[in-house]
C-alpha atoms as a PDB file:
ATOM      1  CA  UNK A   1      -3.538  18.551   2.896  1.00  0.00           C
ATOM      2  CA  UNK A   2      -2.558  17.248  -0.762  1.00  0.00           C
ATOM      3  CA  UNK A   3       0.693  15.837   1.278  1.00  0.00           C
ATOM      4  CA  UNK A   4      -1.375  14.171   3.485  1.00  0.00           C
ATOM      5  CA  UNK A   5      -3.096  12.546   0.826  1.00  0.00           C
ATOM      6  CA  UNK A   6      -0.417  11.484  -1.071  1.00  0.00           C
ATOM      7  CA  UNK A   7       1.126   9.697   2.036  1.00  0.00           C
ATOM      8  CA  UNK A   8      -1.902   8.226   2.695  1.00  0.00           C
ATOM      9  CA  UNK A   9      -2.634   6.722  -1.059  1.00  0.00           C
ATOM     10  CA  UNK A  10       1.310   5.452  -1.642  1.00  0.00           C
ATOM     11  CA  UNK A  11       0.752   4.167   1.977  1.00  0.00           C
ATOM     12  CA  UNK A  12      -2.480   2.656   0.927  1.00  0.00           C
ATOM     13  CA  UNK A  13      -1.361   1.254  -2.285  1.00  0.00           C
ATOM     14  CA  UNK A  14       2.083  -0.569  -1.719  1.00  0.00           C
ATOM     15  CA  UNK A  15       1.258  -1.294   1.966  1.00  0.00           C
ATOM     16  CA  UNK A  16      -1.677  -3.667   0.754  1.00  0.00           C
ATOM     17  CA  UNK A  17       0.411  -5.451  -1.355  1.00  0.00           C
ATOM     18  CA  UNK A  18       3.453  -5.881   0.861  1.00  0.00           C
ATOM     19  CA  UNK A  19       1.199  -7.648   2.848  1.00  0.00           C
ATOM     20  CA  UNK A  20       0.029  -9.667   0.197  1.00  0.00           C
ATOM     21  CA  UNK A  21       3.434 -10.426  -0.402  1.00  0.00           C
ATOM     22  CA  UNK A  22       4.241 -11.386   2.772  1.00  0.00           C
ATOM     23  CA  UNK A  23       1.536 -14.006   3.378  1.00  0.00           C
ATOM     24  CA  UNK A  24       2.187 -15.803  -0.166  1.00  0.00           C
ATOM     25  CA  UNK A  25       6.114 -15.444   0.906  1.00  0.00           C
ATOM     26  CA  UNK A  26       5.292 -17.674   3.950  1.00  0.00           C
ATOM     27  CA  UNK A  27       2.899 -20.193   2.327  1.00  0.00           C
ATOM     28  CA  UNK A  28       4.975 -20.920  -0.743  1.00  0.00           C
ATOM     29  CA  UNK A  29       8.186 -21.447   1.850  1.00  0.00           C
ATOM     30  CA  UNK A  30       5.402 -23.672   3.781  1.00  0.00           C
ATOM     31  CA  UNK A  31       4.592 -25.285   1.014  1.00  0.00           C
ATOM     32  CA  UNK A  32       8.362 -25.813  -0.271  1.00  0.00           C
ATOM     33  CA  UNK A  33      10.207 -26.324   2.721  1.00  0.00           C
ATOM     34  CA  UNK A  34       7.900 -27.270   5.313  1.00  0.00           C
ATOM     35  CA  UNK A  35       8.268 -24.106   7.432  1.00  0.00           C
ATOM     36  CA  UNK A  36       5.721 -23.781  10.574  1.00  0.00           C
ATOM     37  CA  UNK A  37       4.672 -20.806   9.952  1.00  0.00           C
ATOM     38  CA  UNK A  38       1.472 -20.049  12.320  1.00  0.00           C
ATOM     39  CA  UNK A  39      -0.968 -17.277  11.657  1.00  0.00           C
ATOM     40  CA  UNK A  40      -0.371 -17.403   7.517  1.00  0.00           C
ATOM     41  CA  UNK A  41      -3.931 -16.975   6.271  1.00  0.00           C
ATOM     42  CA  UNK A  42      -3.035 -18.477   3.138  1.00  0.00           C
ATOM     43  CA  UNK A  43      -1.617 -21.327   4.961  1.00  0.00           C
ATOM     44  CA  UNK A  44      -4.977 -21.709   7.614  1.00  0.00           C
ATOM     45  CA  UNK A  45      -7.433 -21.538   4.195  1.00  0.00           C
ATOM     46  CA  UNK A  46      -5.314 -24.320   2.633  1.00  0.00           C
ATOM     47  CA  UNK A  47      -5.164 -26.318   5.492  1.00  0.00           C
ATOM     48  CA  UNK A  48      -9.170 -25.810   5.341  1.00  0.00           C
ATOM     49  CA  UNK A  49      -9.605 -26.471   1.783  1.00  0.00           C
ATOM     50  CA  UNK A  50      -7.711 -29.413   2.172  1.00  0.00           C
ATOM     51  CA  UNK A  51      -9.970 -30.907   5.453  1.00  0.00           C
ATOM     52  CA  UNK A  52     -12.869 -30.286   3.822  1.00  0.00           C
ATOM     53  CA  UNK A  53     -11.216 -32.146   0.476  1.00  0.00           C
ATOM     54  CA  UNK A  54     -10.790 -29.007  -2.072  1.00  0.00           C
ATOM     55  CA  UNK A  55      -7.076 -30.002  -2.725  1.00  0.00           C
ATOM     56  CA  UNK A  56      -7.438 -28.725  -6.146  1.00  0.00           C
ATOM     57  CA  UNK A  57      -8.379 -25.288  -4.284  1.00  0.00           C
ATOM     58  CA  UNK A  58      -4.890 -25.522  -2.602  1.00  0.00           C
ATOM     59  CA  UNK A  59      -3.115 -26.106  -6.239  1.00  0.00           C
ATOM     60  CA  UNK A  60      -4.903 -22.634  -7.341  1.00  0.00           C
ATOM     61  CA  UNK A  61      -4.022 -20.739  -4.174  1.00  0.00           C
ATOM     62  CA  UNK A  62      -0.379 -22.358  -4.922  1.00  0.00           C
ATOM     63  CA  UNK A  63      -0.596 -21.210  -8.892  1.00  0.00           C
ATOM     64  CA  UNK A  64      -1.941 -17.447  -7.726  1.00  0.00           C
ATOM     65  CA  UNK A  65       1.365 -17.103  -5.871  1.00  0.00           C
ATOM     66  CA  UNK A  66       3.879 -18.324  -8.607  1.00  0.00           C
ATOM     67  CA  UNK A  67       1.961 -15.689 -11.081  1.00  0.00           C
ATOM     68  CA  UNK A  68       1.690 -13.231  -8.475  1.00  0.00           C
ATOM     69  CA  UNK A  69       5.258 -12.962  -8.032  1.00  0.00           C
ATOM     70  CA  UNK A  70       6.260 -13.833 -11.433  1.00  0.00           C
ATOM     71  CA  UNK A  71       4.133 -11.643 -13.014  1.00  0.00           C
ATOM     72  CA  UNK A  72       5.519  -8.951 -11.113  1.00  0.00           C
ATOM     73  CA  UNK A  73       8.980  -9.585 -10.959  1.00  0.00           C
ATOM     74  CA  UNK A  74       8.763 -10.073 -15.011  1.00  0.00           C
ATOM     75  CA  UNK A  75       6.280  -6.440 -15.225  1.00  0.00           C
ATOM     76  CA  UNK A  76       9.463  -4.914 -13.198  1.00  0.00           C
ATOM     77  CA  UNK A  77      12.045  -5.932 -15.475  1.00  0.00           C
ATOM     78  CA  UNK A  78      10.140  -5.371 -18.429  1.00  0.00           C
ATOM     79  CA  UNK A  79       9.466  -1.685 -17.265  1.00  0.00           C
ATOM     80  CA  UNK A  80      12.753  -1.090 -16.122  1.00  0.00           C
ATOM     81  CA  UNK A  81      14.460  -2.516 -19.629  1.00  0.00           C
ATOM     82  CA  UNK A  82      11.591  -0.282 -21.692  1.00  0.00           C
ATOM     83  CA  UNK A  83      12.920   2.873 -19.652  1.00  0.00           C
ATOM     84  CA  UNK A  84      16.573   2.523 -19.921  1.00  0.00           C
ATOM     85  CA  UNK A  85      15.853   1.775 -23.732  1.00  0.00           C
ATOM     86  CA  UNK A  86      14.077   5.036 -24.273  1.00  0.00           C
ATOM     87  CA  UNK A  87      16.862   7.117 -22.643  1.00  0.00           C
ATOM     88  CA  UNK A  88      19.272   6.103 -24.625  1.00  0.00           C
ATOM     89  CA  UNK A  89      16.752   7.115 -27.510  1.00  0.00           C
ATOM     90  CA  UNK A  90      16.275  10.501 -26.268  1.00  0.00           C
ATOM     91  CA  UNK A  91      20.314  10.914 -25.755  1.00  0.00           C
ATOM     92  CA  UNK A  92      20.712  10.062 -29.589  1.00  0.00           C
ATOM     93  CA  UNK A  93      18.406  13.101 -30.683  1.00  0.00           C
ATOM     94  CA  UNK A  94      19.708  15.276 -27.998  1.00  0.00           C
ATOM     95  CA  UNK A  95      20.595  18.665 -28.090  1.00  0.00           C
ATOM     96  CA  UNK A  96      23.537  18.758 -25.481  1.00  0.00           C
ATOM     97  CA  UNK A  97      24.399  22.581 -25.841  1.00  0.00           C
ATOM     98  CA  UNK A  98      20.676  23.486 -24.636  1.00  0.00           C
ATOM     99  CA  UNK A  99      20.604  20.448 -21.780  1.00  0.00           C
ATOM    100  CA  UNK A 100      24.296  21.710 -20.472  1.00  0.00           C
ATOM    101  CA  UNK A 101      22.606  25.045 -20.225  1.00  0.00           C
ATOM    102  CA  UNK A 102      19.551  24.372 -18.800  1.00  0.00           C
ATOM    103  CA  UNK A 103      21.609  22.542 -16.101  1.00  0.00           C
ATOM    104  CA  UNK A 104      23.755  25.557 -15.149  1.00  0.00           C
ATOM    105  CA  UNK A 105      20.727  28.304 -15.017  1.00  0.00           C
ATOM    106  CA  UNK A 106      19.271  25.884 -12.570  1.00  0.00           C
ATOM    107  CA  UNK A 107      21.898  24.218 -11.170  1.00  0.00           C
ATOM    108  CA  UNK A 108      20.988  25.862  -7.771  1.00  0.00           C
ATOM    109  CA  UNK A 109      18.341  23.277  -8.008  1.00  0.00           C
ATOM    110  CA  UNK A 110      20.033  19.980  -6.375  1.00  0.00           C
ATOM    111  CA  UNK A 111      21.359  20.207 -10.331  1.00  0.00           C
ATOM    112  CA  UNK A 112      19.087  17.954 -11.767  1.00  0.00           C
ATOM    113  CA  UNK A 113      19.414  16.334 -15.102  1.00  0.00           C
ATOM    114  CA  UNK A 114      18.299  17.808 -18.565  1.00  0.00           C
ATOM    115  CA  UNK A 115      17.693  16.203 -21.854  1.00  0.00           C
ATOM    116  CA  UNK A 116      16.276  18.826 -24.537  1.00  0.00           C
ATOM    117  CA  UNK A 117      15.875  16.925 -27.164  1.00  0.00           C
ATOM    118  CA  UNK A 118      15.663  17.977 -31.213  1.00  0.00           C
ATOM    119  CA  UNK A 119      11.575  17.940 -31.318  1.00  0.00           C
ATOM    120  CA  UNK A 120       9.250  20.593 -32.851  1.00  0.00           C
ATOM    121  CA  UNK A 121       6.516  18.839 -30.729  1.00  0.00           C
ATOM    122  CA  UNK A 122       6.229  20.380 -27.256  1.00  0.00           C
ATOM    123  CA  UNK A 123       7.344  18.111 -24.561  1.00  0.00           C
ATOM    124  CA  UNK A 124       7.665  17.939 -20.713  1.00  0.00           C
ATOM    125  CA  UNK A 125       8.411  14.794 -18.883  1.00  0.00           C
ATOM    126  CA  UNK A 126      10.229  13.263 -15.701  1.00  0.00           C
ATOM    127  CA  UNK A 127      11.996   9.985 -17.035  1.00  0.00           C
ATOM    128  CA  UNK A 128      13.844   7.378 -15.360  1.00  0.00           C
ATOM    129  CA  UNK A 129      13.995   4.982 -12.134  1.00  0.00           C
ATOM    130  CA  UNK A 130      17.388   5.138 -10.661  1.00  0.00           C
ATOM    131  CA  UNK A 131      18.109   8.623 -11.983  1.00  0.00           C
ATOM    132  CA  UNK A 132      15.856   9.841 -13.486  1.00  0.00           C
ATOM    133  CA  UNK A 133      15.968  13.170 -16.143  1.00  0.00           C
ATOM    134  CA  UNK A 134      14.079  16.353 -16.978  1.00  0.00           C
ATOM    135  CA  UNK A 135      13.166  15.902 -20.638  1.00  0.00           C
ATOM    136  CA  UNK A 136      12.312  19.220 -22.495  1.00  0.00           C
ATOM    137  CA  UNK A 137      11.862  19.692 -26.153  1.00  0.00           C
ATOM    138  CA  UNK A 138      13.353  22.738 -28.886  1.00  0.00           C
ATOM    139  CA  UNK A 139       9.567  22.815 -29.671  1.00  0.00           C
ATOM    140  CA  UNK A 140       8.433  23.593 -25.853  1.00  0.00           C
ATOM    141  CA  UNK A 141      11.338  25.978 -24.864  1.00  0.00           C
ATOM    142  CA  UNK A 142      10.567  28.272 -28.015  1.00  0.00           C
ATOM    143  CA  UNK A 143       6.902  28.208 -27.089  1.00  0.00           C
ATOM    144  CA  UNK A 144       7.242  29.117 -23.454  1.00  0.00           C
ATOM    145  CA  UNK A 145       8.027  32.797 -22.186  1.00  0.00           C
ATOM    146  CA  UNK A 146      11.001  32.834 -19.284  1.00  0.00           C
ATOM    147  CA  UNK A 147       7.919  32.704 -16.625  1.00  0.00           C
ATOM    148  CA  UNK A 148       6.584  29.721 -18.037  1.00  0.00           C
ATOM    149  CA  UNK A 149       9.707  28.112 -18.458  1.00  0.00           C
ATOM    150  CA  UNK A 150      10.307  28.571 -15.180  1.00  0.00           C
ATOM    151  CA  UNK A 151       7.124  27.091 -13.836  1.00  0.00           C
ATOM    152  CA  UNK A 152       7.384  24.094 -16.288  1.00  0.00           C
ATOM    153  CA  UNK A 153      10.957  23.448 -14.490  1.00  0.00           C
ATOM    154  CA  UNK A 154       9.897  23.487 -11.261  1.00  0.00           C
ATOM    155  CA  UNK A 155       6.598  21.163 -11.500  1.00  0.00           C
ATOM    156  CA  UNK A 156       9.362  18.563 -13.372  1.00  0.00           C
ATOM    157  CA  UNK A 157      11.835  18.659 -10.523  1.00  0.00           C
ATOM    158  CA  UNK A 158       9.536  18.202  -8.086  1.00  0.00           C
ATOM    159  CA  UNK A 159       9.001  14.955  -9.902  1.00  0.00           C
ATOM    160  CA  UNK A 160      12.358  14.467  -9.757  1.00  0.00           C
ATOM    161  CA  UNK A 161      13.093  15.021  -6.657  1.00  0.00           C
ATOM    162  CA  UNK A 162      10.428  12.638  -5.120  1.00  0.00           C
ATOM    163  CA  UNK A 163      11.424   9.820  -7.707  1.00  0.00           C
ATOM    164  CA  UNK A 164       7.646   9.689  -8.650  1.00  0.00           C
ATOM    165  CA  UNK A 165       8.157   7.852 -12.083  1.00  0.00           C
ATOM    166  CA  UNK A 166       9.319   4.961  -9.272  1.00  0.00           C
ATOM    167  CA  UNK A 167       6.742   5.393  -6.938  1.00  0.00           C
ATOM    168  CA  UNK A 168       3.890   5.958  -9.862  1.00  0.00           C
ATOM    169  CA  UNK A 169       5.379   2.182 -11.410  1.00  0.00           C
ATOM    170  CA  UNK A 170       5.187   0.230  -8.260  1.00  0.00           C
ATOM    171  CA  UNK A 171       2.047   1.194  -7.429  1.00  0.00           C
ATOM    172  CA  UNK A 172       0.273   0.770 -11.220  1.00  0.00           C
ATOM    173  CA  UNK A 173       2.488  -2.474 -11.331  1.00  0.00           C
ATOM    174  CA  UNK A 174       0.668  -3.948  -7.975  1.00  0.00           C
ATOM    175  CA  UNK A 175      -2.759  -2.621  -9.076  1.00  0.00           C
ATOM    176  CA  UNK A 176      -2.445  -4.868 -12.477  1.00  0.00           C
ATOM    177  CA  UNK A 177      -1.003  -7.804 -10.817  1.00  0.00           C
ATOM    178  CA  UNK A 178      -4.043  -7.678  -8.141  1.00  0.00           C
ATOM    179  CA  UNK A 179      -7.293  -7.349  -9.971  1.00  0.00           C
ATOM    180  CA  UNK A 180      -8.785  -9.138  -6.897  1.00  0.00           C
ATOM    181  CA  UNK A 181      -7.810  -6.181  -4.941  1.00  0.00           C
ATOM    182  CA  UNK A 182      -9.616  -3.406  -6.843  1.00  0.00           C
ATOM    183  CA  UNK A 183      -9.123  -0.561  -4.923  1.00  0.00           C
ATOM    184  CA  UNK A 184      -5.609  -0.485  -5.817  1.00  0.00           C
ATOM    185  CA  UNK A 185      -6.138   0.689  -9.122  1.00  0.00           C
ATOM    186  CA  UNK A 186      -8.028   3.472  -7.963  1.00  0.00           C
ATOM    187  CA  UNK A 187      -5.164   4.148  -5.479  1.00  0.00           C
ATOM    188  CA  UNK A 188      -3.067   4.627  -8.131  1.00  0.00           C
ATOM    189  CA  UNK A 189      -4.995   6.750 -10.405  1.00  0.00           C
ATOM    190  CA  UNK A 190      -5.565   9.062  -7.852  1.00  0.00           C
ATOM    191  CA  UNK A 191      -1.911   9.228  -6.840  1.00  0.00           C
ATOM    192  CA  UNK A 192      -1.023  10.340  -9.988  1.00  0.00           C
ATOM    193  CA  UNK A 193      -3.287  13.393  -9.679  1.00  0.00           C
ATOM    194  CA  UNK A 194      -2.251  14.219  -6.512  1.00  0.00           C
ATOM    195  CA  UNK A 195       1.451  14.132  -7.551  1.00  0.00           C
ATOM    196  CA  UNK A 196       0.915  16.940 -10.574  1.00  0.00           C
ATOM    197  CA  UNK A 197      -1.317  18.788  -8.023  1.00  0.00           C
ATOM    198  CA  UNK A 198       1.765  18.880  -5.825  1.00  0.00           C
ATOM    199  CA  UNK A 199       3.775  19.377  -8.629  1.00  0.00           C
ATOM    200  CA  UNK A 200       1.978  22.491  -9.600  1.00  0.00           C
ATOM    201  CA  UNK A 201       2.080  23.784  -6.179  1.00  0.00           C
ATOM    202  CA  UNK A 202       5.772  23.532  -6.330  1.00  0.00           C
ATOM    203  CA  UNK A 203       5.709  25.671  -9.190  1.00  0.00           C
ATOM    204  CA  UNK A 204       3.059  28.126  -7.513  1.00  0.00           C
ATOM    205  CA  UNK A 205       4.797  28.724  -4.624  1.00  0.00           C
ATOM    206  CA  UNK A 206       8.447  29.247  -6.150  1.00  0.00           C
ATOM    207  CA  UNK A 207       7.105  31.405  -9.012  1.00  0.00           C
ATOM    208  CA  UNK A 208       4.857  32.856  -6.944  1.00  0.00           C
ATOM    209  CA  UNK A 209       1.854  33.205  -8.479  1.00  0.00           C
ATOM    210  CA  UNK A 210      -0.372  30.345 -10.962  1.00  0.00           C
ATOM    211  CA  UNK A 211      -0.064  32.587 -14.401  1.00  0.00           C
ATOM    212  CA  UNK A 212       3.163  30.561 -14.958  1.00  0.00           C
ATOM    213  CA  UNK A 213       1.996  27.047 -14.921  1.00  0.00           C
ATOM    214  CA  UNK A 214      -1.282  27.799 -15.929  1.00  0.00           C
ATOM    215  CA  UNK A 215      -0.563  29.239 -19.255  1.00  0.00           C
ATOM    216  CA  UNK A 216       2.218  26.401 -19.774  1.00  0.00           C
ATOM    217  CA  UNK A 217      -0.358  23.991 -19.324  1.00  0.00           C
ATOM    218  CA  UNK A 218      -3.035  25.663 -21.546  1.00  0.00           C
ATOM    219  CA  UNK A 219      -0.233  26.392 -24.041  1.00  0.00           C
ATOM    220  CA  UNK A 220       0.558  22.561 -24.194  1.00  0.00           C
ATOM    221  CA  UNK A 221      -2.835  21.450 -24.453  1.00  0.00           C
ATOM    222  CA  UNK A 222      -3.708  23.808 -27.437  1.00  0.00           C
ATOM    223  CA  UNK A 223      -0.503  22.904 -29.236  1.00  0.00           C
ATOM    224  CA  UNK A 224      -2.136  19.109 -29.611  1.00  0.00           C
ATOM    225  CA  UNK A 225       1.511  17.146 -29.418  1.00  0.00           C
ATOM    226  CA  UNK A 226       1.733  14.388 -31.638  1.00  0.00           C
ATOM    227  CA  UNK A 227       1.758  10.708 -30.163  1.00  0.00           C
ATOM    228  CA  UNK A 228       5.083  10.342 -28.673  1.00  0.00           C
ATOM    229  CA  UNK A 229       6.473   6.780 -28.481  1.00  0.00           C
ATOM    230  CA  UNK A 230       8.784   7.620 -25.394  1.00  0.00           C
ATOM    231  CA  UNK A 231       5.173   7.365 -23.147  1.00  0.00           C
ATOM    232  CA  UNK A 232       4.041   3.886 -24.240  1.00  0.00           C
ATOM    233  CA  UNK A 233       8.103   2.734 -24.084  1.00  0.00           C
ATOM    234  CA  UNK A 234       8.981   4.070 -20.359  1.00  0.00           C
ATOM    235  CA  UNK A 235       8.243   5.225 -16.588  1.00  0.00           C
ATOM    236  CA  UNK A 236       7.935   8.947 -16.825  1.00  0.00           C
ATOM    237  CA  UNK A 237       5.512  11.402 -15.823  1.00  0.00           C
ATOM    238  CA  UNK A 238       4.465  13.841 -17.974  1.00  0.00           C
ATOM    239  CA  UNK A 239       3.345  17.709 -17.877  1.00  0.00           C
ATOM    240  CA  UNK A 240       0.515  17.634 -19.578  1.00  0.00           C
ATOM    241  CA  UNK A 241      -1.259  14.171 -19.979  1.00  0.00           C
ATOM    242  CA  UNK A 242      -2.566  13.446 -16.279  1.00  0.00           C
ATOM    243  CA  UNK A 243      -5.311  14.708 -14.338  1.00  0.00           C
ATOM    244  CA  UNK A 244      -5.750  17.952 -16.609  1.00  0.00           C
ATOM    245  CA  UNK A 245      -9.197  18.988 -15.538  1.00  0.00           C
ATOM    246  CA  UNK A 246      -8.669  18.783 -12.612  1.00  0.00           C
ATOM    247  CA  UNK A 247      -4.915  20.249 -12.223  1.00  0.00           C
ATOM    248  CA  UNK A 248      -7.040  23.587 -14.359  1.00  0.00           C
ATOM    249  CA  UNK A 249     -10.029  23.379 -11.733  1.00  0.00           C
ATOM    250  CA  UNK A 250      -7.255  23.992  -8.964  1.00  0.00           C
ATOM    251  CA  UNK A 251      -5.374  26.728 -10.738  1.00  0.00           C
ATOM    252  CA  UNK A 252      -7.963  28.896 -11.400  1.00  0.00           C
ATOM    253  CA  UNK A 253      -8.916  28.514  -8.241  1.00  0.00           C
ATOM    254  CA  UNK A 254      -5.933  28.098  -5.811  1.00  0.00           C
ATOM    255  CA  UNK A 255      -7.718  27.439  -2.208  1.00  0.00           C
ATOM    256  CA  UNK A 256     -10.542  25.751  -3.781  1.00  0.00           C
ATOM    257  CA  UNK A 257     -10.119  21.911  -2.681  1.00  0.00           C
ATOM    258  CA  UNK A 258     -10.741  19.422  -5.405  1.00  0.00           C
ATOM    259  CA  UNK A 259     -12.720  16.500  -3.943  1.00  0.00           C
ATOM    260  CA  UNK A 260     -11.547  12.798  -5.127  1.00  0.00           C
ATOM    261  CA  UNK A 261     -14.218  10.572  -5.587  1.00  0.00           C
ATOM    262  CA  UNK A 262     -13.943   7.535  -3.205  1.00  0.00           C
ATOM    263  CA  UNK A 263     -14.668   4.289  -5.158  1.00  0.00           C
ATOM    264  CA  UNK A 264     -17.143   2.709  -2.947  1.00  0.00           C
ATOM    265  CA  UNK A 265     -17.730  -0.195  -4.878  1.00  0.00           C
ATOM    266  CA  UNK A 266     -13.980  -0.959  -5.245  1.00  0.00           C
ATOM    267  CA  UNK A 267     -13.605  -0.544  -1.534  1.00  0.00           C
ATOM    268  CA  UNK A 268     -16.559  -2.898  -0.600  1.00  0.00           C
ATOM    269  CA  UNK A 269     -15.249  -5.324  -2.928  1.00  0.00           C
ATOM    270  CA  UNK A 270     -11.566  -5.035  -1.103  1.00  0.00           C
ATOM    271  CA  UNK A 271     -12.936  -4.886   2.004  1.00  0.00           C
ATOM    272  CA  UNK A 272     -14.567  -8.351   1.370  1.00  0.00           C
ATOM    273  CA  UNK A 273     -11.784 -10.222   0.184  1.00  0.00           C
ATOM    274  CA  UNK A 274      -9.854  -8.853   3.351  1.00  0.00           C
ATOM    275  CA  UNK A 275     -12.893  -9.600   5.569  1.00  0.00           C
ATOM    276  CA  UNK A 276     -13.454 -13.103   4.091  1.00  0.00           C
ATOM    277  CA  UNK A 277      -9.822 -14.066   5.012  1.00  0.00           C
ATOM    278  CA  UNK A 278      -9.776 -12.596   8.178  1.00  0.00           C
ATOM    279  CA  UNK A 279     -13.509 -15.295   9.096  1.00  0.00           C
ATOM    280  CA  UNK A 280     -11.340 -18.103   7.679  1.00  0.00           C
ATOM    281  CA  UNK A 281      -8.448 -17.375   9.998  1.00  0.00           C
ATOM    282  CA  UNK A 282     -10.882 -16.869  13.235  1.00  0.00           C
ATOM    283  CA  UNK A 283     -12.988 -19.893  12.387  1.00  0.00           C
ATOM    284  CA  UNK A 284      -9.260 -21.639  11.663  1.00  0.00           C
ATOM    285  CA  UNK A 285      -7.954 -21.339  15.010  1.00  0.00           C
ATOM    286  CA  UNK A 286     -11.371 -21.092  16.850  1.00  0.00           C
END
């Protein structure tokens, strides 16, 4: 079930705007080269706009696709820069006995990456795009019994393994870049939920019970980590900062199922905007 959802929300989320994409693709080569490009409902409301003399409507519909796609080409880059910066950071302070070790106890685990880094705080992340790294802290692994450890490890390379500091940028990338769209943002809010959930199921099912992860996670939250730079510097996704109320609801509770609020109002509003384009287009070629 929480699979399901999370192919439907990454489905929902970054199929909207590919679409988005692909209509302002074919009205700015329209509108730069001259291609013919028939059923481009950006194209059919300029070529409206412009009968019924709103020209300078056209010019906005023109300046909404050069921000569009240079807002998120620049958001990319920015993200992607601010993530290999913060790597490098957490490979100057790291301890590469521990992260050499931690790699061979779990190597049996598609031998991910470690970085244990020299920090009293306790910390648990997934960093990185391309390749992305577990990042533990001194602090954490002398907090955590070998059960916990254990669980921790497994919820992070489930991140890992699904690249979901990638898939968790593109989609809160698209939701800033289209306000006008506002059920992407909730689309991506509620991915990330569903990812720990998954996460922590991983965990659940390999340690094979929820006393693991759940006393991680309460651990973490009691300890009250300081403000760590590394989460307002990079793509990561973290332990113990997303969805915790809910993520506790569903382990002490295994088979209860955690609703997710729908946002009506952000899907009327979505809804519209797709409904308004799709009259234009009928009453274009009508």
């Amino acid at each position: 079930m929480w699979k399901a959802r999370s192919k439907l929300l990454f489905t929902v989320g970054f199929g909207i705007p590919l679409l988005v994409f692909i209509q302002m693709f074919m009205y700015a080569m329209y509108k730069l080269f001259g291609w013919d490009i028939p059923f481009n409902l950006l194209w059919l409301c300029n070529h409206w706009m412009s009968r019924m003399g709103w020209l300078s409507v056209g010019h906005f519909l023109m300046l909404l696709v050069v921000l569009t796609f240079g807002g998120t080409g620049w958001l990319f880059m920015h993200r992607m820069m601010k993530t290999q910066t913060a790597v490098h950071k957490l490979l100057a302070i790291e301890n590469q006995a521990m992260s050499r070790a931690l790699e061979a106890k779990y190597r049996y685990l598609k031998q991910p990456g470690f970085i244990v880094v020299d920090k009293q705080s306790p910390i648990a992340f997934t960093i990185g795009l391309w390749r992305p790294y577990i990042v533990l802290s001194t602090g954490l692994l002398d907090m955590l019994d070998a059960e916990e450890e254990e669980a921790v490890v497994y919820h992070e390379v489930h991140h890992l393994w699904h690249r979901d500091p990638l898939k968790t940028m593109l989609l809160s990338v698209f939701a800033m870049m289209m306000p006008y769209i506002p059920v992407l943002k909730h689309t991506s809010k509620q991915y990330h939920i569903v990812r720990e959930i998954l996460a922590d199921n991983e965990a659940i099912e390999r340690t094979g019970n929820a006393a693991g992860i759940g006393s991680a996670l309460l651990k973490l939250i009691r300890a009250c980590p300081e403000p760590w730079r590394v989460r307002e510097m990079a793509v990561q996704s973290s332990f113990a900062d997303t969805s915790v109320n809910v993520r506790i609801s569903r382990l002490l509770d295994p088979e209860q199922d955690v609703e997710l609020a729908l946002p009506w109002f952000a899907i009327l509003m979505s809804a519209t905007v797709f409904l308004l384009m799709s009259v234009l287009f009928v009453w274009s070629i009508g």
